[in-house]
PDB file of N, CA and C in Angstrom:
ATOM      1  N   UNK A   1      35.653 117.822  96.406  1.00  0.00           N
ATOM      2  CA  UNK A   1      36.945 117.603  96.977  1.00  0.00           C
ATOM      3  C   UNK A   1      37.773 116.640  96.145  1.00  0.00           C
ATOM      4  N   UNK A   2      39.040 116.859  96.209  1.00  0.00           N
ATOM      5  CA  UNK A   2      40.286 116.158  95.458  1.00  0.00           C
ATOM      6  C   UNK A   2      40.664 115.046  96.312  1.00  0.00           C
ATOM      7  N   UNK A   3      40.707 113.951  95.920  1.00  0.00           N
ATOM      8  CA  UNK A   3      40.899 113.178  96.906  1.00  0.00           C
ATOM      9  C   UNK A   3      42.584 112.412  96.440  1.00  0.00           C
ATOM     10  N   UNK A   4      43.361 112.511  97.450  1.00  0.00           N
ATOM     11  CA  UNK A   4      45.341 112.253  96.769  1.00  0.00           C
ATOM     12  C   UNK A   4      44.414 110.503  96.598  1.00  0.00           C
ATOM     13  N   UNK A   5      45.083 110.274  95.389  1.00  0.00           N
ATOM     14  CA  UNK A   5      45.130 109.250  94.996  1.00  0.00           C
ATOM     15  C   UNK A   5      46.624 108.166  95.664  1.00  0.00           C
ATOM     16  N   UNK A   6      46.337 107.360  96.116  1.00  0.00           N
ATOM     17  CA  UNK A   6      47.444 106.492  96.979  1.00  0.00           C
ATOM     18  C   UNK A   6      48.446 106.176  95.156  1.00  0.00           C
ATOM     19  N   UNK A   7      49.837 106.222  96.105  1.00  0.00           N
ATOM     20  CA  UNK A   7      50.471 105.569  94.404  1.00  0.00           C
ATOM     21  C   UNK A   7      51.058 104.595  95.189  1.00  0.00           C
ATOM     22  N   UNK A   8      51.215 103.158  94.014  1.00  0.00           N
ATOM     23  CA  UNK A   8      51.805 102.087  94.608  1.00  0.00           C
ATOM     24  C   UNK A   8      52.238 102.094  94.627  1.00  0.00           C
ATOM     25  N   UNK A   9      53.643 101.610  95.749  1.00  0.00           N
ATOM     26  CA  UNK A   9      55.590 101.562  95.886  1.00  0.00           C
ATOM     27  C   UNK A   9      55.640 100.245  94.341  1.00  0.00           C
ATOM     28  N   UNK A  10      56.793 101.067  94.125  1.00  0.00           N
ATOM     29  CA  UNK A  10      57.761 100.055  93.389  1.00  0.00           C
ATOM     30  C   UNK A  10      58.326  99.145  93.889  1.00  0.00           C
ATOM     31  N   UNK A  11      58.842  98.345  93.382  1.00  0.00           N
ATOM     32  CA  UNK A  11      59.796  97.029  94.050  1.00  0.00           C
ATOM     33  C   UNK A  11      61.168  98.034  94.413  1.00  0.00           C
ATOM     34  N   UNK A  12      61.263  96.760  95.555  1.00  0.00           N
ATOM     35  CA  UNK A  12      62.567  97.648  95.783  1.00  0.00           C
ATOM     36  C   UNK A  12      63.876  97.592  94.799  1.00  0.00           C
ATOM     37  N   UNK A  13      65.126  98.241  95.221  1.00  0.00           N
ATOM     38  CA  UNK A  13      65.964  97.995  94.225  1.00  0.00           C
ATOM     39  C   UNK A  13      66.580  96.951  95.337  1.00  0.00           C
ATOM     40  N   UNK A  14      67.141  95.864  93.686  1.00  0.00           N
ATOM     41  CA  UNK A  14      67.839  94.701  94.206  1.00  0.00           C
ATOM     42  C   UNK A  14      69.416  94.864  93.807  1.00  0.00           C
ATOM     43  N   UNK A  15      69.873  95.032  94.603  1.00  0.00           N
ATOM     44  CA  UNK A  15      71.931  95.427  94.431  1.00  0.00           C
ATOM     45  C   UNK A  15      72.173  94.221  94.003  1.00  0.00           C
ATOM     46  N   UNK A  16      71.734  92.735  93.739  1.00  0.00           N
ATOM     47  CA  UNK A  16      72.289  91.692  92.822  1.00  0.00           C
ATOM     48  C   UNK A  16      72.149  91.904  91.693  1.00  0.00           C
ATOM     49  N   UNK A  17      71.294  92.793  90.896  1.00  0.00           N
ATOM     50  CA  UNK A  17      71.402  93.101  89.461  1.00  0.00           C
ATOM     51  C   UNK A  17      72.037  93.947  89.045  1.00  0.00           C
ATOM     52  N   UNK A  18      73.037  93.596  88.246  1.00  0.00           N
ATOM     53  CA  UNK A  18      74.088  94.222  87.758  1.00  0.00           C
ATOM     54  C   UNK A  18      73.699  94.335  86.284  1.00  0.00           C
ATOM     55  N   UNK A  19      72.937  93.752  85.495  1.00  0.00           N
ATOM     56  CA  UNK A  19      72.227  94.040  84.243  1.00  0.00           C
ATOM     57  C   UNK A  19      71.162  94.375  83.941  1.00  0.00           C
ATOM     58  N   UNK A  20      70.827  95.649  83.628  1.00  0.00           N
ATOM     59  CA  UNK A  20      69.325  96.115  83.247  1.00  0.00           C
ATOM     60  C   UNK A  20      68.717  95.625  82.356  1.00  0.00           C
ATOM     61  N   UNK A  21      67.269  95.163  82.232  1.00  0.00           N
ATOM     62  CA  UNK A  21      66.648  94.599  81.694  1.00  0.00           C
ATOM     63  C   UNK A  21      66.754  94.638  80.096  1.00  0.00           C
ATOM     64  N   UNK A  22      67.623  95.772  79.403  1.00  0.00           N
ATOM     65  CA  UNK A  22      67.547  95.850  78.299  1.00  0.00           C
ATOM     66  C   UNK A  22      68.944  94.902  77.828  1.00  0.00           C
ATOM     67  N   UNK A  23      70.010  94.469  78.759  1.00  0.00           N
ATOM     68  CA  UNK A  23      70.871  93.289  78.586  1.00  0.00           C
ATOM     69  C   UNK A  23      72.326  94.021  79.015  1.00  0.00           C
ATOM     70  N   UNK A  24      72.375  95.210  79.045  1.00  0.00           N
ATOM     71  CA  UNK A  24      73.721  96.127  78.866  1.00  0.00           C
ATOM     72  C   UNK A  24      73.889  96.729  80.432  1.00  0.00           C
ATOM     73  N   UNK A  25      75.271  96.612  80.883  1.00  0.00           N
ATOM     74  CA  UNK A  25      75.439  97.129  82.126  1.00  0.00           C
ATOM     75  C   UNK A  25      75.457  98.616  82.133  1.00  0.00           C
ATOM     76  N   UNK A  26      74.630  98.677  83.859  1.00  0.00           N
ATOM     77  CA  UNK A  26      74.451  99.887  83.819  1.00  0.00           C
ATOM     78  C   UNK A  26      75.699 101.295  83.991  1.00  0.00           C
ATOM     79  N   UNK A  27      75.166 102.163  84.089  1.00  0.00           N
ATOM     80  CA  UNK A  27      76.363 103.402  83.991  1.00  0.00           C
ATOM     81  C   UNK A  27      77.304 102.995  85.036  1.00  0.00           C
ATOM     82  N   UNK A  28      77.440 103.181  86.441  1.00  0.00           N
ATOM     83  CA  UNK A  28      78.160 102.581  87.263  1.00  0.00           C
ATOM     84  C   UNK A  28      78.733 101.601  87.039  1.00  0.00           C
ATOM     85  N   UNK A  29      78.532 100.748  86.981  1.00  0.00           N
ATOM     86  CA  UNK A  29      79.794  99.175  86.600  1.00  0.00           C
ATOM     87  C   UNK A  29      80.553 100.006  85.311  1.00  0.00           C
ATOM     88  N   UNK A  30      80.162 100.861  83.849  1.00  0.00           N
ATOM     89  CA  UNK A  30      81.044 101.294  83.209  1.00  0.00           C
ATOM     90  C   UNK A  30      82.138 102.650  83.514  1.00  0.00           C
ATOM     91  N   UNK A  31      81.087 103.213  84.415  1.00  0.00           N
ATOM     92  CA  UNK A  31      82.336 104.000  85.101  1.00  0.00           C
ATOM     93  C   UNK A  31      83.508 103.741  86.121  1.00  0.00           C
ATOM     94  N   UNK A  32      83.004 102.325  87.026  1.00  0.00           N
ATOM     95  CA  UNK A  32      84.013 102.144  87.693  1.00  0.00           C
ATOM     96  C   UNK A  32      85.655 101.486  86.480  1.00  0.00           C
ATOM     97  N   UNK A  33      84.216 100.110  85.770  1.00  0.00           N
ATOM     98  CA  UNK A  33      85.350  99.675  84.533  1.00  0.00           C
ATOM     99  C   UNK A  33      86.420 100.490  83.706  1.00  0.00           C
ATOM    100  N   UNK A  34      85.703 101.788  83.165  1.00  0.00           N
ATOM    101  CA  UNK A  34      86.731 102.931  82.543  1.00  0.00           C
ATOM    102  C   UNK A  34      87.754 103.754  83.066  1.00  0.00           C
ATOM    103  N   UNK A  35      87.357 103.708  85.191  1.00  0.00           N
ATOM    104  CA  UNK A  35      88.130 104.483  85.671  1.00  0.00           C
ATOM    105  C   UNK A  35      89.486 103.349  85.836  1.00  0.00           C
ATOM    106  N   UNK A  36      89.467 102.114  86.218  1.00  0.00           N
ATOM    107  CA  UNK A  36      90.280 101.315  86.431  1.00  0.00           C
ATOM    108  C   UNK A  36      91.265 101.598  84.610  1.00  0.00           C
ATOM    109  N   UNK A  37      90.902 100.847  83.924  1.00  0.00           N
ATOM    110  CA  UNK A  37      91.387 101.164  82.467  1.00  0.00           C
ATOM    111  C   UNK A  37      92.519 102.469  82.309  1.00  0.00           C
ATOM    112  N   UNK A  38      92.076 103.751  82.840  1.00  0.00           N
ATOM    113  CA  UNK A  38      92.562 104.268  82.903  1.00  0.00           C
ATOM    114  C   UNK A  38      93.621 104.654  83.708  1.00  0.00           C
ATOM    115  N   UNK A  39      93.310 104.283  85.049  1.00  0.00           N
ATOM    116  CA  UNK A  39      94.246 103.922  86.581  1.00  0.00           C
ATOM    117  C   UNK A  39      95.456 103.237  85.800  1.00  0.00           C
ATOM    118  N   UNK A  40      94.894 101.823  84.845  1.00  0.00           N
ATOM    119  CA  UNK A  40      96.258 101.079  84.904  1.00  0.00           C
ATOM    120  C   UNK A  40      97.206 102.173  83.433  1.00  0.00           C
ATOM    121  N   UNK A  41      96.327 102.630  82.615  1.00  0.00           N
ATOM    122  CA  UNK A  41      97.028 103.386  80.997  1.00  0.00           C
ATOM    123  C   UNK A  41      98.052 104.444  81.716  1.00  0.00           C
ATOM    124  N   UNK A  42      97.628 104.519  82.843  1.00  0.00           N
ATOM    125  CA  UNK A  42      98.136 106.037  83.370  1.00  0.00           C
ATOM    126  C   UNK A  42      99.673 105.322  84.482  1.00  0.00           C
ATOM    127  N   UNK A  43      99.090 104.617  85.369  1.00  0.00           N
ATOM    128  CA  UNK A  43      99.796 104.179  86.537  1.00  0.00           C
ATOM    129  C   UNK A  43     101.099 103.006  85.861  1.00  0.00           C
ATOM    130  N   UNK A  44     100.651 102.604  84.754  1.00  0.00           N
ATOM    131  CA  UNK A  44     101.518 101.349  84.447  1.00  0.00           C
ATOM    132  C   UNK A  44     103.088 101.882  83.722  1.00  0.00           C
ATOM    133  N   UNK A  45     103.324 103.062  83.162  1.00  0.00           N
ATOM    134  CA  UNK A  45     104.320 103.009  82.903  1.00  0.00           C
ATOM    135  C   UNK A  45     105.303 103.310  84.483  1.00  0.00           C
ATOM    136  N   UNK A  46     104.621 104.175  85.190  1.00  0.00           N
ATOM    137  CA  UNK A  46     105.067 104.763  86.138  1.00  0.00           C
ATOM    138  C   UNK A  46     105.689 103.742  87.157  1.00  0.00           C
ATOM    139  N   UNK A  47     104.808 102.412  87.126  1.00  0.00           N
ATOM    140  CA  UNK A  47     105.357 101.341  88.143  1.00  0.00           C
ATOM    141  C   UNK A  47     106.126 100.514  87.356  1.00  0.00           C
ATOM    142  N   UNK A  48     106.072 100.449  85.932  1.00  0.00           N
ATOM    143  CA  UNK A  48     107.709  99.945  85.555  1.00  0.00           C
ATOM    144  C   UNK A  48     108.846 100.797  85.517  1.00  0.00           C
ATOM    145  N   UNK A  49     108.905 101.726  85.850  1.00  0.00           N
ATOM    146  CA  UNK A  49     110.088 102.645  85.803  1.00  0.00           C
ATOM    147  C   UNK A  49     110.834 102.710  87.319  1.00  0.00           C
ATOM    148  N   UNK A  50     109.574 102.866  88.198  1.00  0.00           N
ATOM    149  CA  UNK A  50     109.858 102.300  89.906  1.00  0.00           C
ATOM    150  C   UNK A  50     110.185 100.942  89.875  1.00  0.00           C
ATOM    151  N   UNK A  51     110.056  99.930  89.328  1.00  0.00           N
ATOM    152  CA  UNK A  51     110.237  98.789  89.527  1.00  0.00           C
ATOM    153  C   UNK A  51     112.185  98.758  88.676  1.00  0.00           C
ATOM    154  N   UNK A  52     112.235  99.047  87.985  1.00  0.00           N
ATOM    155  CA  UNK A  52     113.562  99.246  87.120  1.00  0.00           C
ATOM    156  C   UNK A  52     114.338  99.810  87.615  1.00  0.00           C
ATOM    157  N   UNK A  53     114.177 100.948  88.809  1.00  0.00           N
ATOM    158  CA  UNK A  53     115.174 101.310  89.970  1.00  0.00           C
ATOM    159  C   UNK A  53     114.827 100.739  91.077  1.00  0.00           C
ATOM    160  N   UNK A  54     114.434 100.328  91.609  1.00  0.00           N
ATOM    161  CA  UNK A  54     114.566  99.340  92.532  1.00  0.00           C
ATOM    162  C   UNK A  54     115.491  98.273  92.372  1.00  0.00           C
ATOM    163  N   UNK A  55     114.586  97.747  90.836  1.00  0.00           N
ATOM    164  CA  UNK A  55     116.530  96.257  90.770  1.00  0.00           C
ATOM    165  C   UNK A  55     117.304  96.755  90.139  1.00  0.00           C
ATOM    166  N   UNK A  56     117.723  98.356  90.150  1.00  0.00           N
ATOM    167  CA  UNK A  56     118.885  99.129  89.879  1.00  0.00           C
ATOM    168  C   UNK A  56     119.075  98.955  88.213  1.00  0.00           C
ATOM    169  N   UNK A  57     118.329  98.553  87.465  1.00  0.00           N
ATOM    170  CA  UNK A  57     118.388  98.756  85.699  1.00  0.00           C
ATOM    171  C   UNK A  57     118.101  99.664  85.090  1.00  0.00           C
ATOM    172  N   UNK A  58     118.210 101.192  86.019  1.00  0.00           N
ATOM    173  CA  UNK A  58     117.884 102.182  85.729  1.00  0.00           C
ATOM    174  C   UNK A  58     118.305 102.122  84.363  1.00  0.00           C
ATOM    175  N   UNK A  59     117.601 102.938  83.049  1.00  0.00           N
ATOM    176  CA  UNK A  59     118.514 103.324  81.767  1.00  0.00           C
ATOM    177  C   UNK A  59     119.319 104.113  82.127  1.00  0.00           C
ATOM    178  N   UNK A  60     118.988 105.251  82.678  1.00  0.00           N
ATOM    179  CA  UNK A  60     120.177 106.020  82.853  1.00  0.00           C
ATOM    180  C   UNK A  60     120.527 107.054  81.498  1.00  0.00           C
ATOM    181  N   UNK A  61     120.875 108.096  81.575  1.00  0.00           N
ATOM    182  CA  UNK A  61     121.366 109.017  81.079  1.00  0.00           C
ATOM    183  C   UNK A  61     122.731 108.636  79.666  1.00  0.00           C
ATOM    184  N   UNK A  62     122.674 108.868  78.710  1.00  0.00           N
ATOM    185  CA  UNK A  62     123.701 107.670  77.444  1.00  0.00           C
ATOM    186  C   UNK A  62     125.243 109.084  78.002  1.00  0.00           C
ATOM    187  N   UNK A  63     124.936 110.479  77.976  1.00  0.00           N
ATOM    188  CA  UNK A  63     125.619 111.178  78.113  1.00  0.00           C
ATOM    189  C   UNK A  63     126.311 111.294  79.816  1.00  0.00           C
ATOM    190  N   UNK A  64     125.885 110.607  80.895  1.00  0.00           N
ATOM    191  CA  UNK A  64     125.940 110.261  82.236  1.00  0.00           C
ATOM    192  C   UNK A  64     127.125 109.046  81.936  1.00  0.00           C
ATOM    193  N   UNK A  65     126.109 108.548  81.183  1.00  0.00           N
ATOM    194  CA  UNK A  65     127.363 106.960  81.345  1.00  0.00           C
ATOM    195  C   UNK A  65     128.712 107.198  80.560  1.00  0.00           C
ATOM    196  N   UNK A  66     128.779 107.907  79.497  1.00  0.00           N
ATOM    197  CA  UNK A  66     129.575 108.146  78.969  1.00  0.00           C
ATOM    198  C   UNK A  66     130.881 109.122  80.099  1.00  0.00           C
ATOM    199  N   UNK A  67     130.471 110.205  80.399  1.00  0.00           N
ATOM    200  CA  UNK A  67     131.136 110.863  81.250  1.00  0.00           C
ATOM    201  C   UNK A  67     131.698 109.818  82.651  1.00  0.00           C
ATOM    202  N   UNK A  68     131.106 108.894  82.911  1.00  0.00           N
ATOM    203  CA  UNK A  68     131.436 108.041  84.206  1.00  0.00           C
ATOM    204  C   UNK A  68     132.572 107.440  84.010  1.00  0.00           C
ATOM    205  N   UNK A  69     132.371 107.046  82.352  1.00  0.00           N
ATOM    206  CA  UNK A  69     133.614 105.626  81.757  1.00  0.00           C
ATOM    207  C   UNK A  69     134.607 106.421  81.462  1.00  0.00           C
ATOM    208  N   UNK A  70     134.882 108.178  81.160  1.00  0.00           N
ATOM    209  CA  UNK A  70     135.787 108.371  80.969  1.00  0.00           C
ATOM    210  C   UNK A  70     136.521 109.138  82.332  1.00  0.00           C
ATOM    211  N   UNK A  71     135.966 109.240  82.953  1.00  0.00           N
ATOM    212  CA  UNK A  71     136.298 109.437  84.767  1.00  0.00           C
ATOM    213  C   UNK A  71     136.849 108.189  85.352  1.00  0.00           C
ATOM    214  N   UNK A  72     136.176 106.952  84.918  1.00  0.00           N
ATOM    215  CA  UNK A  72     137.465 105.397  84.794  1.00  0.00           C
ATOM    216  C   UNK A  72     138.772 105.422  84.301  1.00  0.00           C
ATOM    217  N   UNK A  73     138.673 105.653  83.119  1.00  0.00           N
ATOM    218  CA  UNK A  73     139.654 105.853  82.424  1.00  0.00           C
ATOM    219  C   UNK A  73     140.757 106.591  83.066  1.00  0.00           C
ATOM    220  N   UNK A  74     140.219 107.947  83.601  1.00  0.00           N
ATOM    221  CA  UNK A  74     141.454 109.185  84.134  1.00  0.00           C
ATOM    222  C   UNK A  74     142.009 108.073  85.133  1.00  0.00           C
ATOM    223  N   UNK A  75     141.116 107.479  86.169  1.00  0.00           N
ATOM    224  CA  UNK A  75     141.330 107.258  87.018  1.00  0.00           C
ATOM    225  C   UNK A  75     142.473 106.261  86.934  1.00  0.00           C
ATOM    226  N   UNK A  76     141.978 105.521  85.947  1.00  0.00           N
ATOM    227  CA  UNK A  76     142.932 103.967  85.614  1.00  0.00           C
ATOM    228  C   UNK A  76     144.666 104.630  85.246  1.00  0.00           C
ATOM    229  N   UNK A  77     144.605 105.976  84.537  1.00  0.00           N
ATOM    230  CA  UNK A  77     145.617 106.582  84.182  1.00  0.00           C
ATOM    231  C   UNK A  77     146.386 107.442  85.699  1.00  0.00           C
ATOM    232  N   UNK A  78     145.822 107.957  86.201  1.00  0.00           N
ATOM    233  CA  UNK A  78     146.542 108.201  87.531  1.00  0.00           C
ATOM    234  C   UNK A  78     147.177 107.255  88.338  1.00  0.00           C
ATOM    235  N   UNK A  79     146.637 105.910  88.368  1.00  0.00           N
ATOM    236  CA  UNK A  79     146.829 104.978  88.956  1.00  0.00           C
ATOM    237  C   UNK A  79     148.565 104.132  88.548  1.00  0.00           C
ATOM    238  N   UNK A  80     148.068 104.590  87.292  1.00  0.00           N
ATOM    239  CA  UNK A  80     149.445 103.794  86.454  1.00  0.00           C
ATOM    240  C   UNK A  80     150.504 105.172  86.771  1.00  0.00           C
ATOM    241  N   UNK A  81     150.502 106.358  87.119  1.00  0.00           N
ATOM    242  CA  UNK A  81     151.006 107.561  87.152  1.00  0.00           C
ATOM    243  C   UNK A  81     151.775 107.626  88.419  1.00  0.00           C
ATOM    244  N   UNK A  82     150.690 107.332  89.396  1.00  0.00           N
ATOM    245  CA  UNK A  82     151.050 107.405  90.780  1.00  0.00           C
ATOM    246  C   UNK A  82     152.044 105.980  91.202  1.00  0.00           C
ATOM    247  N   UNK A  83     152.305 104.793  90.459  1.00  0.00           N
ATOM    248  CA  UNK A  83     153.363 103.828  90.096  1.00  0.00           C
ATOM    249  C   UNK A  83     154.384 104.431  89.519  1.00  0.00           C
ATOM    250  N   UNK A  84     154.150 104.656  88.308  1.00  0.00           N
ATOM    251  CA  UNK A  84     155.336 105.265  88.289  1.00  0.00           C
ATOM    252  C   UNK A  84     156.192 106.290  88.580  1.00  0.00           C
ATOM    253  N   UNK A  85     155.596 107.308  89.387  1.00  0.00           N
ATOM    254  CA  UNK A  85     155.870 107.998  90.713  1.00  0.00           C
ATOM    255  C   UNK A  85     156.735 107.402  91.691  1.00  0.00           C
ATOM    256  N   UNK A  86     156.125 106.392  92.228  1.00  0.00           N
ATOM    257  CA  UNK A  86     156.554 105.896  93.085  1.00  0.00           C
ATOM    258  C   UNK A  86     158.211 105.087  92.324  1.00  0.00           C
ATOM    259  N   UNK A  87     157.940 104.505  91.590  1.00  0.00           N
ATOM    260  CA  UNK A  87     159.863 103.673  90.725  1.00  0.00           C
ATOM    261  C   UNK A  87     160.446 105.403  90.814  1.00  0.00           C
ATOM    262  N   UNK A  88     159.900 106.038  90.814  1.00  0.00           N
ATOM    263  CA  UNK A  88     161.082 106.984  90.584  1.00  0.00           C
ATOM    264  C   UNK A  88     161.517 107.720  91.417  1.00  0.00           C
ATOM    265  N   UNK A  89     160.584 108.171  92.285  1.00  0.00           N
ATOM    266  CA  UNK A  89     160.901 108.196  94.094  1.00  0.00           C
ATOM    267  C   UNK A  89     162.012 107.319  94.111  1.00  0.00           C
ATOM    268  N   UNK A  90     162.029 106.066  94.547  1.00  0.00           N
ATOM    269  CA  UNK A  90     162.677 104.882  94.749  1.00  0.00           C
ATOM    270  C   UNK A  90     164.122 105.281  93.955  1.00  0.00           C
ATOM    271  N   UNK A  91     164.388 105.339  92.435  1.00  0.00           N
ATOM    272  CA  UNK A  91     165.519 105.364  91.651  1.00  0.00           C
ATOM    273  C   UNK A  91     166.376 106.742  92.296  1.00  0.00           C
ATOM    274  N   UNK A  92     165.356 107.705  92.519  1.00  0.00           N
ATOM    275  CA  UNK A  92     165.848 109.066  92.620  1.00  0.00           C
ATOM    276  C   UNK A  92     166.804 108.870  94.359  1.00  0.00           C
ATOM    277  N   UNK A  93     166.026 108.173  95.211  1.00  0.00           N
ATOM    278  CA  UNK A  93     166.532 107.863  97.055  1.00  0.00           C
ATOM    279  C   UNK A  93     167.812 107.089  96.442  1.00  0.00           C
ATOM    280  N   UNK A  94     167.782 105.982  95.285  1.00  0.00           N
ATOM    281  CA  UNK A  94     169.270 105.203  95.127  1.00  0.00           C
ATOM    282  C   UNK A  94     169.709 106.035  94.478  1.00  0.00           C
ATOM    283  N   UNK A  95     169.779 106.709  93.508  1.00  0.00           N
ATOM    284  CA  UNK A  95     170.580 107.731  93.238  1.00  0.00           C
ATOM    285  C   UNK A  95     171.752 108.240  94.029  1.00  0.00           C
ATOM    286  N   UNK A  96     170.604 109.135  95.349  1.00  0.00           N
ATOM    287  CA  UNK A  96     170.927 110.002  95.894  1.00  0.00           C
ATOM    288  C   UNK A  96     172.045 108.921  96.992  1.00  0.00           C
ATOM    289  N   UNK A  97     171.375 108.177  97.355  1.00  0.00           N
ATOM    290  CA  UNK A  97     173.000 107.219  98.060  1.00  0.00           C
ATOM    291  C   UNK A  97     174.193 106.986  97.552  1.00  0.00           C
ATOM    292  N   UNK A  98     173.847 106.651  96.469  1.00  0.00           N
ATOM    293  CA  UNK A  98     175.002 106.168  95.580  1.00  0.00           C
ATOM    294  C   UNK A  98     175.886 107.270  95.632  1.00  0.00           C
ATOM    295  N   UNK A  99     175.539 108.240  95.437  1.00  0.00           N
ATOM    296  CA  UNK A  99     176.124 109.657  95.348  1.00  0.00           C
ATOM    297  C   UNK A  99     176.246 109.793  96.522  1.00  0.00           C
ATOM    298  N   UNK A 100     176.024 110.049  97.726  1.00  0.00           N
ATOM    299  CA  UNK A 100     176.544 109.945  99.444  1.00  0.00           C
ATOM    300  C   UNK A 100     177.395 108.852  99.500  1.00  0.00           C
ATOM    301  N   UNK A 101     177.371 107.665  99.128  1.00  0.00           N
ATOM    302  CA  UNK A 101     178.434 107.053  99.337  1.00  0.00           C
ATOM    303  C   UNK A 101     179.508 107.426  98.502  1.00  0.00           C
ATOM    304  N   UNK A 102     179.537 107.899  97.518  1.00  0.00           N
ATOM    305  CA  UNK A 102     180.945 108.119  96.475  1.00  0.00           C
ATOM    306  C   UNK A 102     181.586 109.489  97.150  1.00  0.00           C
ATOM    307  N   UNK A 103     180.634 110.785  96.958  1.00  0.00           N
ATOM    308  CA  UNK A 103     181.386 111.774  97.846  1.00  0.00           C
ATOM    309  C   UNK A 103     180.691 112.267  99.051  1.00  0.00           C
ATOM    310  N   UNK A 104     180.845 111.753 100.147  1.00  0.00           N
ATOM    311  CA  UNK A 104     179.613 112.021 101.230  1.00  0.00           C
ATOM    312  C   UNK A 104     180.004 113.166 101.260  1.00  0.00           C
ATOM    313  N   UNK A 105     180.701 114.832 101.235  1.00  0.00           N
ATOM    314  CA  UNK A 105     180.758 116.017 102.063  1.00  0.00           C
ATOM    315  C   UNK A 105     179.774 116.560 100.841  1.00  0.00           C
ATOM    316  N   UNK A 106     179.976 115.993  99.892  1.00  0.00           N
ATOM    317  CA  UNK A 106     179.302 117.133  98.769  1.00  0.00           C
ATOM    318  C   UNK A 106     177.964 117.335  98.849  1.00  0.00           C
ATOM    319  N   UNK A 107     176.917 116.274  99.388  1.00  0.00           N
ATOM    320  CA  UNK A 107     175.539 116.247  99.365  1.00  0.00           C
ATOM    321  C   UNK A 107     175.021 116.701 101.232  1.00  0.00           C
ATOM    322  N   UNK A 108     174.497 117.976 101.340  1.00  0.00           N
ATOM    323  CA  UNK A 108     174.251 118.153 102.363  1.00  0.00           C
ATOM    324  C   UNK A 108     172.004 118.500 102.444  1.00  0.00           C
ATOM    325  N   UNK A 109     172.189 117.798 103.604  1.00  0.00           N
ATOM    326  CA  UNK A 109     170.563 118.171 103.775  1.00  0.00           C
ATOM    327  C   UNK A 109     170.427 119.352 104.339  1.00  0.00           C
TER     328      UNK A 109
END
């Protein structure tokens, strides 16, 4: 008869060792280390670009900004347009009195 030979337990494993006896950490601590590494290579431009619109320093578009400043511009030019609109409204109403008072039958509404 074969008789099972008893095998002795090993020590248990101790979760305070983080270095295997040969001095070098084991696979786990380098996979968590490489996944982080990569988390930040990957995640870090992405949260300065969120962070840069948030305090509104977006870069922004060079052909966007350009088109905006000259949509100022029109605007600044209507502005000066719609003034002088208005002096001439104004000159055109004295005009038109001046001329009612000199021949009032001739000007009819």
């Amino acid at each position: 008869m074969i008789q099972d030979i008893p095998q002795v337990p090993g020590p248990p494993f101790d979760p305070n060792l983080i270095w295997m006896s040969d001095g070098g950490p084991p696979a786990i601590v380098m996979i968590v280390l490489l996944s982080l590494v990569a988390a930040t290579v990957i995640l870090w431009p992405i949260m300065r670009a969120l962070a840069r619109r948030l305090e509104g320093k977006g870069g922004g578009d060079p052909a966007l900004r350009a088109e905006v400043e000259q949509l100022h511009q029109r605007l600044g030019e209507v502005d000066n347009l719609q003034l002088r609109m208005g002096e001439l409204e104004e000159r055109i109403d004295f005009a038109e009195r001046l001329l009612a008072q000199q021949e009032p039958g001739r000007l009819k509404r």
